[in-house]
Protein backbone atom coordinates (compact mmCIF):
# COMPACT_ATOMS: atom_id res chain seq x y z
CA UNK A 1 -13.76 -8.08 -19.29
CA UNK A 2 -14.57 -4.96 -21.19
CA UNK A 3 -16.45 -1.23 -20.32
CA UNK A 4 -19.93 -0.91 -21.11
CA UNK A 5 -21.11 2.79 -20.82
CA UNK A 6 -25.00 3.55 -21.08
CA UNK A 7 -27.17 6.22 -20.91
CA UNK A 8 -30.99 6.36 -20.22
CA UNK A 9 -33.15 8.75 -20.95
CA UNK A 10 -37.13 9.19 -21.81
CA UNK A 11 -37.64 5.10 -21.70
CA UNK A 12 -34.31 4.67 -24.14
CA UNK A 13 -30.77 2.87 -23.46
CA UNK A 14 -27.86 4.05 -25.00
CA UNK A 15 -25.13 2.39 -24.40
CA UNK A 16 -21.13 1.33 -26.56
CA UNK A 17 -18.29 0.18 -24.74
CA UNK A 18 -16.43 3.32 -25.55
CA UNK A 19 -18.14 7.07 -24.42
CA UNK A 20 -16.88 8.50 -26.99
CA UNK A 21 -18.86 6.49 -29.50
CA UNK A 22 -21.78 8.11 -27.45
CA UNK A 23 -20.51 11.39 -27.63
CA UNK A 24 -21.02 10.43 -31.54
CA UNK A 25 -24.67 11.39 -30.98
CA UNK A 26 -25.10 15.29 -31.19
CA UNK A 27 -28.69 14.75 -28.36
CA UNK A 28 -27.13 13.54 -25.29
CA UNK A 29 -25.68 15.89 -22.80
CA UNK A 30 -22.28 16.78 -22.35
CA UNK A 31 -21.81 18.12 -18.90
CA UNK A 32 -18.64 17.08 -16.26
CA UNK A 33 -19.85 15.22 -13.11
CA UNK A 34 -18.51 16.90 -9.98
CA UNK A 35 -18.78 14.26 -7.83
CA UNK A 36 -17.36 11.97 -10.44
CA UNK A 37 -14.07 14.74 -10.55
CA UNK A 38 -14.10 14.81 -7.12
CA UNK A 39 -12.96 10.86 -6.97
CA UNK A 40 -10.82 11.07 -9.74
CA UNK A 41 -8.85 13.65 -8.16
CA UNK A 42 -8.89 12.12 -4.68
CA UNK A 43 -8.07 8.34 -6.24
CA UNK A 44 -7.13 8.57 -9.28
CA UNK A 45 -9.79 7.20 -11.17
CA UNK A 46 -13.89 7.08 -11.34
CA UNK A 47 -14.92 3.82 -9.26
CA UNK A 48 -17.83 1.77 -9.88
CA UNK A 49 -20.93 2.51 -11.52
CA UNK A 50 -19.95 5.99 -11.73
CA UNK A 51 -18.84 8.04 -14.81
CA UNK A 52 -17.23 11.12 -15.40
CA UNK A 53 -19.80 12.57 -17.44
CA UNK A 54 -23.25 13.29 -15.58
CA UNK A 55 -26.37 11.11 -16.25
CA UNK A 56 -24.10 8.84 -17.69
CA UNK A 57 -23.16 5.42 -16.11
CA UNK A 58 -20.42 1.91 -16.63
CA UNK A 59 -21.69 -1.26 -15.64
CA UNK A 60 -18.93 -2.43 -12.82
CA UNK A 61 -17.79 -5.90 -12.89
CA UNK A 62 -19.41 -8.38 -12.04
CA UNK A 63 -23.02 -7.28 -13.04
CA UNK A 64 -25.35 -7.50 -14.99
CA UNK A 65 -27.83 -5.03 -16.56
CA UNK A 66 -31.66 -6.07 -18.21
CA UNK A 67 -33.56 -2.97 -19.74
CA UNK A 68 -37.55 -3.93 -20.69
CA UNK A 69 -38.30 -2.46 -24.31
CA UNK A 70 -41.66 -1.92 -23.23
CA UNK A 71 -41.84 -0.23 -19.89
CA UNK A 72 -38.11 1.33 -20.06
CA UNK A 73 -37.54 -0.47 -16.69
CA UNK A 74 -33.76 -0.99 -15.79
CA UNK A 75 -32.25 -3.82 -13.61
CA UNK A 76 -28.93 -3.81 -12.64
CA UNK A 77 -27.54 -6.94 -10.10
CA UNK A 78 -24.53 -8.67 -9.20
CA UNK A 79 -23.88 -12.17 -10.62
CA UNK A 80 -20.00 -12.71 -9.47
CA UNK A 81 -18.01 -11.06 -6.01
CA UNK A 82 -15.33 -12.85 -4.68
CA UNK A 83 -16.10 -15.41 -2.33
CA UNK A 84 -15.60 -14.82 1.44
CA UNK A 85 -12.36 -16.03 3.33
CA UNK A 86 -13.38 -19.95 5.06
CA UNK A 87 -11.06 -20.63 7.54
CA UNK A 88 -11.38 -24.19 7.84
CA UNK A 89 -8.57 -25.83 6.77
CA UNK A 90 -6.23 -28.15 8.88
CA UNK A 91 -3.00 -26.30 10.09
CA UNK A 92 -0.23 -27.86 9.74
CA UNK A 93 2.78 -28.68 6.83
CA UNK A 94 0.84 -31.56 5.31
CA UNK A 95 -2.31 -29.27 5.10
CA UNK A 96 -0.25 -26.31 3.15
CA UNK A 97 1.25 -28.85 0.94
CA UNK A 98 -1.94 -30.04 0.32
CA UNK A 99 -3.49 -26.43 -0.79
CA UNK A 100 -0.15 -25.60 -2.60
CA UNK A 101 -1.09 -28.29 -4.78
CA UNK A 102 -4.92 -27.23 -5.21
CA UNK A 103 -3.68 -23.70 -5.89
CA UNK A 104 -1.08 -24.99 -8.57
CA UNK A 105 -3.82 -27.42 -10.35
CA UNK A 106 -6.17 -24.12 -10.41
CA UNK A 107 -3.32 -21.64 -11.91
CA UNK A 108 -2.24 -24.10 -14.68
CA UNK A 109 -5.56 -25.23 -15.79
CA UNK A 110 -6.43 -20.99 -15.92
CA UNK A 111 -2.99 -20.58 -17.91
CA UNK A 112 -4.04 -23.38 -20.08
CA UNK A 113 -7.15 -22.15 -20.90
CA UNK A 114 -5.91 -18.83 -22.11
CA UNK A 115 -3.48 -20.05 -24.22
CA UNK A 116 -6.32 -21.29 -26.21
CA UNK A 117 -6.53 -19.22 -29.49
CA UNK A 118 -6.43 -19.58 -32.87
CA UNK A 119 -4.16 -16.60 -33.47
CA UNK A 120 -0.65 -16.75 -32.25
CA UNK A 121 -0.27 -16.18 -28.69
CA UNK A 122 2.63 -14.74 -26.35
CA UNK A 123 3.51 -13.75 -23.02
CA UNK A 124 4.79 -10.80 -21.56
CA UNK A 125 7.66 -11.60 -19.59
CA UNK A 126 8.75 -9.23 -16.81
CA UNK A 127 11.22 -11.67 -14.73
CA UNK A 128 8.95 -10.90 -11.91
CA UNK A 129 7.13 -13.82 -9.89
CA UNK A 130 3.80 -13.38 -11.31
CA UNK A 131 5.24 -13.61 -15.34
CA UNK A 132 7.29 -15.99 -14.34
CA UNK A 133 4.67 -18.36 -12.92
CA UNK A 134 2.74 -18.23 -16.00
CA UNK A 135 5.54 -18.72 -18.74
CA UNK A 136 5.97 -22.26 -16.15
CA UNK A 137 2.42 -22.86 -16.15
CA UNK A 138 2.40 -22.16 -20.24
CA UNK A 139 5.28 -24.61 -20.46
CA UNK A 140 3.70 -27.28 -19.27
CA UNK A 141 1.09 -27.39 -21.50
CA UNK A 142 3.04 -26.53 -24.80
CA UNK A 143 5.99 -27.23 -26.26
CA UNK A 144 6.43 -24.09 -28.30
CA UNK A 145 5.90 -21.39 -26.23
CA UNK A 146 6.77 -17.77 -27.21
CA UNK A 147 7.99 -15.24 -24.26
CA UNK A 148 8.56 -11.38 -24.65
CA UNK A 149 10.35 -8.95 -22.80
CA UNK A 150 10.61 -4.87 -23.20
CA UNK A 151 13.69 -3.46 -22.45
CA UNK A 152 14.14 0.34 -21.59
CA UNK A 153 18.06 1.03 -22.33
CA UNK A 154 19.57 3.38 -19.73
CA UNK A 155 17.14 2.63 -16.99
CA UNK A 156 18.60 0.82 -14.81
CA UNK A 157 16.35 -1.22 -13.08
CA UNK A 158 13.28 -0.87 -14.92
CA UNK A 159 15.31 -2.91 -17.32
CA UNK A 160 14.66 -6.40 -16.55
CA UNK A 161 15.64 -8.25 -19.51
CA UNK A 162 18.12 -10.22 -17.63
CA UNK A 163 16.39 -11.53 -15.21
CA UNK A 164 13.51 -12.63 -18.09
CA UNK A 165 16.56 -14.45 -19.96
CA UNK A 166 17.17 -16.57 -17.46
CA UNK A 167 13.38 -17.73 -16.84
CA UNK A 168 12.64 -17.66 -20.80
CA UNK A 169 16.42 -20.16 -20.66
CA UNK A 170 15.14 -22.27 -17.77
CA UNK A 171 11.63 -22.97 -20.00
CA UNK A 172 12.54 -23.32 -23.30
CA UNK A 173 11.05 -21.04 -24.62
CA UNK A 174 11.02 -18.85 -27.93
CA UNK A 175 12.24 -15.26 -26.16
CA UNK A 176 11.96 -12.33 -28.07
CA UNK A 177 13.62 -8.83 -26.32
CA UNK A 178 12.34 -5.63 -27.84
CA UNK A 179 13.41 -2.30 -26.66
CA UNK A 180 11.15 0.70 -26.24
CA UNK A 181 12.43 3.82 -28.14
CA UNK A 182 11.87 7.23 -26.15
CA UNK A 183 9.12 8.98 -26.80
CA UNK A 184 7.23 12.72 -26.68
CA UNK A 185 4.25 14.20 -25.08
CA UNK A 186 2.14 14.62 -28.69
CA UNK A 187 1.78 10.46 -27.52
CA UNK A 188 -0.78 12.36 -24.76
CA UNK A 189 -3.18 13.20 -26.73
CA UNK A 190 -3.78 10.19 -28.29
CA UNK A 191 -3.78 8.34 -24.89
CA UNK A 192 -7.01 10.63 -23.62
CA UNK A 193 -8.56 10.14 -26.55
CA UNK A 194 -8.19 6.15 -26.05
CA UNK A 195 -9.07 6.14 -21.99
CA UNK A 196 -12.29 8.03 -22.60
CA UNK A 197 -11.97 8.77 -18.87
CA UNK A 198 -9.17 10.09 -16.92
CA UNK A 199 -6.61 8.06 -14.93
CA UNK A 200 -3.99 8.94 -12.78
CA UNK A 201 -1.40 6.24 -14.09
CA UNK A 202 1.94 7.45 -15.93
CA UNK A 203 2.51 3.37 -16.96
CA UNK A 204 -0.36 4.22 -19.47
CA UNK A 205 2.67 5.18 -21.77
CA UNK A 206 4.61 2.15 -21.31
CA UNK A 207 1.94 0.19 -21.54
CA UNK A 208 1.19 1.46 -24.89
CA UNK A 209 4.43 1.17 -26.26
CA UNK A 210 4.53 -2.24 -24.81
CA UNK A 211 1.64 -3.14 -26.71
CA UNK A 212 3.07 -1.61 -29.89
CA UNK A 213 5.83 -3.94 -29.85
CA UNK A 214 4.31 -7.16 -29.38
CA UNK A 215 1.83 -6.47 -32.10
CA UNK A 216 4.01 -6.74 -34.12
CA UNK A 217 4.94 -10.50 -33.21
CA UNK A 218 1.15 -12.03 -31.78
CA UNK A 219 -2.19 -10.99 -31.80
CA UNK A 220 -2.75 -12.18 -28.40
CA UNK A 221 -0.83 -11.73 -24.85
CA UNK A 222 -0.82 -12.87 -21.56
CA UNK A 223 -0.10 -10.81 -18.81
CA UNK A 224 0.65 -11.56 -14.87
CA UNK A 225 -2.23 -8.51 -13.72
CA UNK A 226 -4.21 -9.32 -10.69
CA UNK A 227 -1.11 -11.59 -8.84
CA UNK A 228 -0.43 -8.79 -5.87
CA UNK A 229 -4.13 -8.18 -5.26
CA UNK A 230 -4.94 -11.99 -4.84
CA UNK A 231 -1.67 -12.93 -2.84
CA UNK A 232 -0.53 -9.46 -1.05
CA UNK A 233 2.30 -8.74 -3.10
CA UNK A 234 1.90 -4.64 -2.97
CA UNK A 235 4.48 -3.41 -0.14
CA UNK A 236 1.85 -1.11 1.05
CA UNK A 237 0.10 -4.59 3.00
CA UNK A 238 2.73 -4.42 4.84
CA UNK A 239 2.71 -1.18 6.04
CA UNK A 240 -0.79 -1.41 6.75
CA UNK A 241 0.02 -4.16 9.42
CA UNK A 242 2.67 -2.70 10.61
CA UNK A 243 0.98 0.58 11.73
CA UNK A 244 -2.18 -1.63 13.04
CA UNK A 245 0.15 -3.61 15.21
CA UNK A 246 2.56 -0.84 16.61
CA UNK A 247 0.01 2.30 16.44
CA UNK A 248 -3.53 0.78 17.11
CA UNK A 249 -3.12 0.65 20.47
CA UNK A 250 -2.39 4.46 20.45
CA UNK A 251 -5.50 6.50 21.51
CA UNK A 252 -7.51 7.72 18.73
CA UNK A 253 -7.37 11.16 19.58
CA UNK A 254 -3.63 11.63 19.58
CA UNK A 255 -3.63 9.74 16.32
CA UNK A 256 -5.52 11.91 14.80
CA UNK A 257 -3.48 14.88 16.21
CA UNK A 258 -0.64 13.39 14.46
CA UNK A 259 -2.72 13.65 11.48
CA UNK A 260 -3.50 16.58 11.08
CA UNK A 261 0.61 17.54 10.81
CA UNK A 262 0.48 15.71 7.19
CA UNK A 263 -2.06 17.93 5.96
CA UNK A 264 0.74 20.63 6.78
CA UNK A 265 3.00 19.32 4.53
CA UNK A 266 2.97 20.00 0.52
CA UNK A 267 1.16 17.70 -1.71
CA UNK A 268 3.55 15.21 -3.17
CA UNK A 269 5.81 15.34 0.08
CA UNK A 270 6.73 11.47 0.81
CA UNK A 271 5.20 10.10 3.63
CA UNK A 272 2.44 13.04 3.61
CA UNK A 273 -0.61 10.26 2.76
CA UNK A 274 0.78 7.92 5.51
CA UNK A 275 0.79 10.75 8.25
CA UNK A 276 -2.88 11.43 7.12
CA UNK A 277 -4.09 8.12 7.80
CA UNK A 278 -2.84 8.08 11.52
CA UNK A 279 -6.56 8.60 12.20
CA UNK A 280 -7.89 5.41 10.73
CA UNK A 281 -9.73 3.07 13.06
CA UNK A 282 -7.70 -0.36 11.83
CA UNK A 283 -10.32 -2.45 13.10
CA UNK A 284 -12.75 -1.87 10.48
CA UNK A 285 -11.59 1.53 8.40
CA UNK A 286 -8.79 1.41 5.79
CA UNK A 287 -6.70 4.69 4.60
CA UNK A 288 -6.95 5.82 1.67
CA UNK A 289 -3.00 5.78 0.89
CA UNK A 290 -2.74 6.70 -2.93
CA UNK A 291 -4.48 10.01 -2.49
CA UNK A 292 -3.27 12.10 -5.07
CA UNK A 293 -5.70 15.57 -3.79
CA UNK A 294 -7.21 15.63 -0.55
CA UNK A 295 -10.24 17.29 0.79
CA UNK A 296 -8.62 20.23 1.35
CA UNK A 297 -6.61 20.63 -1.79
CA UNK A 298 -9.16 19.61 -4.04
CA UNK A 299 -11.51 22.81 -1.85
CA UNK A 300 -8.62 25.17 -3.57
CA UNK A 301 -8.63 23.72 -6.51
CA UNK A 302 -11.97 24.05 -6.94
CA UNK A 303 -12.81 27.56 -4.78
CA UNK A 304 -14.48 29.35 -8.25
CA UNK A 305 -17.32 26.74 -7.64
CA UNK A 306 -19.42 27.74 -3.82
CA UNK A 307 -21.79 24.57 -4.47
CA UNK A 308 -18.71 22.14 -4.96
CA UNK A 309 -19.59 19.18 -2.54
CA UNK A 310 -16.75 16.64 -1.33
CA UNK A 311 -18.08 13.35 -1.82
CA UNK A 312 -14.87 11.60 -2.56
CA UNK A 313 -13.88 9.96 1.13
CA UNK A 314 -17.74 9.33 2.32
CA UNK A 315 -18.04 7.40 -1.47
CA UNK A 316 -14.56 5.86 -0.98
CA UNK A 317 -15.55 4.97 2.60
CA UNK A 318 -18.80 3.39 1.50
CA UNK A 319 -17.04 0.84 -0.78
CA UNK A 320 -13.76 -0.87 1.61
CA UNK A 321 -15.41 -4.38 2.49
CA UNK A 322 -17.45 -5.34 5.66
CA UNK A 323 -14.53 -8.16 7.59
CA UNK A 324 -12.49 -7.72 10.40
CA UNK A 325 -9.35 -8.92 9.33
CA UNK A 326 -7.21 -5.26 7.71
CA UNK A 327 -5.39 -7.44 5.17
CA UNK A 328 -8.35 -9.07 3.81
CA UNK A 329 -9.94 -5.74 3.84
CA UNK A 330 -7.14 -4.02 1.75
CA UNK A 331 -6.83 -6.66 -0.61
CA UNK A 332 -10.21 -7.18 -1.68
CA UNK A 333 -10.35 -3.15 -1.66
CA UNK A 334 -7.64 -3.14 -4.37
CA UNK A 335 -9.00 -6.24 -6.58
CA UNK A 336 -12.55 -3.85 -6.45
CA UNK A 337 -10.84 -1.11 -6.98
CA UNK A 338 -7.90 -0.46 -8.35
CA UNK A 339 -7.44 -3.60 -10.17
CA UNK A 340 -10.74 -3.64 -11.65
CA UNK A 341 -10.41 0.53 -12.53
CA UNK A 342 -6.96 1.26 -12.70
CA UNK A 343 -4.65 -1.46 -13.86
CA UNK A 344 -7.39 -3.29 -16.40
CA UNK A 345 -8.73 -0.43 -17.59
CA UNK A 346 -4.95 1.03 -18.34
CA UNK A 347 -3.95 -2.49 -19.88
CA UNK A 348 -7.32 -2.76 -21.91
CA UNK A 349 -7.39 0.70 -23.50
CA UNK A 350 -3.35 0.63 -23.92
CA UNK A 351 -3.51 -2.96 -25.75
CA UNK A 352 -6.89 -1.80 -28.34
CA UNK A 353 -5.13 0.94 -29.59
CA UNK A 354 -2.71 -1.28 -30.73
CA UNK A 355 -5.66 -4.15 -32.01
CA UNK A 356 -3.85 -6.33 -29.18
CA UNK A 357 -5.73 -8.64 -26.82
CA UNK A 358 -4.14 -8.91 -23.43
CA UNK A 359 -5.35 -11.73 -21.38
């Protein structure tokens, strides 16, 4: 649930779950990893085990690490992954009924078990399906449940205090709106400072203020992270299956003709990543859509440096899961991934800075 850096050197472990606390110590080396800046710039963050300093290392999630005091051994091993898809269930309306149910007995129980604090507790309230669900789950297990909702004036529809009125009406509950104020850029600064390592996220600086706000109410949240990743809510799944069912049966080699047209086109340029990933082999590949830099960019960016190695799409590559079926594939790539480095990692740092747990 939280980052664990370490460093080991000459039979010692140093480790903190922030790197700056071991930047505190004057002996350990300070020196950017290239292959580490290679990912962030082609993803948008440093996956896995990886860090963006050199020599130094985060234990992923879902592992484990044992270090031996006497023989400076280190063992690192997975103890959770998520399970693997059994298709064995009955077909039919009576059977989907029946694992509605299940799935509804599992969320509330989870919901209910969060809620368990002895601090006061809220939830952030979007209006969205996800925050929704919980704030009913929440309801059912407590009579005096507390619901909050950030509005940003003059936004139009990043404003969704209306739609979180109604839910927080239909519930009960005790809704709170707060509005975010605008802000500056000296608020950068103190967000790199917080993140340790770079992300490419701008909802970092929401996220913060968010936090801000609702410190000032509870000490502890809970949030609706995790929902799109489990259930295929990201509009990108659908895309995915679209292009495997209406350009798969293209030959690969025009495909990849096509392909090379988006590297044509300026970075930014909408559509550019989809054009790129023409090439993929849907049967067992996936695209690496939110590519921010790719190989070719990031060789310009980085043309001072003759040894610079692109490791970014062979690493990325190496980690998109072993099944057949493309949206099991790109869902369990994003709970890995960009779930487990992106979104938690923004929601984690953004909520500490404010001495905020988010559940």
């Amino acid at each position: 649930e939280k980052p664990l850096f370490y460093f080991l050197a000459d039979g010692s472990l140093y480790f903190a779950s922030e790197l700056k606390a071991l930047m505190a110590n004057p002996k350990l080396p300070r020196k950017l990893s290239h292959e580490s800046l290679d990912c962030y710039l082609a993803m948008g963050f440093v996956p896995g085990e990886r860090c963006i300093l050199e020599g130094y290392s985060k234990l992923p999630a879902g592992n484990a690490l044992c270090f031996d005091l006497g023989s400076g051994a280190t063992k690192v091993w997975r103890y959770w992954q998520a399970p693997e898809l059994v298709n064995t269930y009955e077909s039919g309306e009576q059977a989907e009924i029946e694992l509605l149910d299940e799935m509804e007995a599992l969320l509330e129980k989870s919901v209910s078990q969060q809620l368990i604090a002895d601090v006061p507790v809220g939830i952030l309230l979007s209006g969205g399906v996800d925050s929704s669900l919980i704030t009913a789950m929440a309801a059912r297990s407590s009579d005096d449940i507390q619901t909050f909702t950030i509005g940003f004036p003059g936004h139009g529809a990043s404003d969704e205090t209306t739609h979180a009125r109604l839910i927080a009406s239909h519930f009960g509950t005790r809704h709170t709106e707060l509005f975010a104020q605008p802000t500056t850029a000296d608020l950068l600064p103190k967000l790199a400072s917080q993140f340790d390592e770079p992300i490419v996220d701008s909802s970092m600086i929401p996220t913060f203020l968010v936090s801000q706000l609702v410190k000032e109410h509870c000490t502890v949240a809970l949030g609706g992270d995790g929902g799109d990743e489990l259930f295929g809510g990201y509009d990108h799944y659908n895309r995915l299956l679209w292009a495997q069912e209406r350009l798969g049966k293209i030959p690969k080699s025009i495909r990849k003709f096509l392909a090379l047209g988006g590297t044509k086109l300026p970075v930014g340029f909408k559509g550019r990543n989809w054009l790129q990933s023409l090439s993929c082999d849907f049967k067992k590949e996936l695209p690496l859509i939110a590519s921010y830099f790719d190989a070719p960019n990031r060789k310009k960016l980085m043309r001072q440096h003759n040894n610079w190695v692109l490791e970014a799409e062979r690493i990325y590559n190496s980690r998109v899961p072993m099944t057949k079926d493309l949206l099991q594939r790109a869902t369990r790539m994003d709970f890995q991934d960009y779930l487990a480095e992106d979104i938690l990692v923004k929601v984690d740092r953004a909520s500490m800075l404010n001495s905020l747990e988010i559940r």
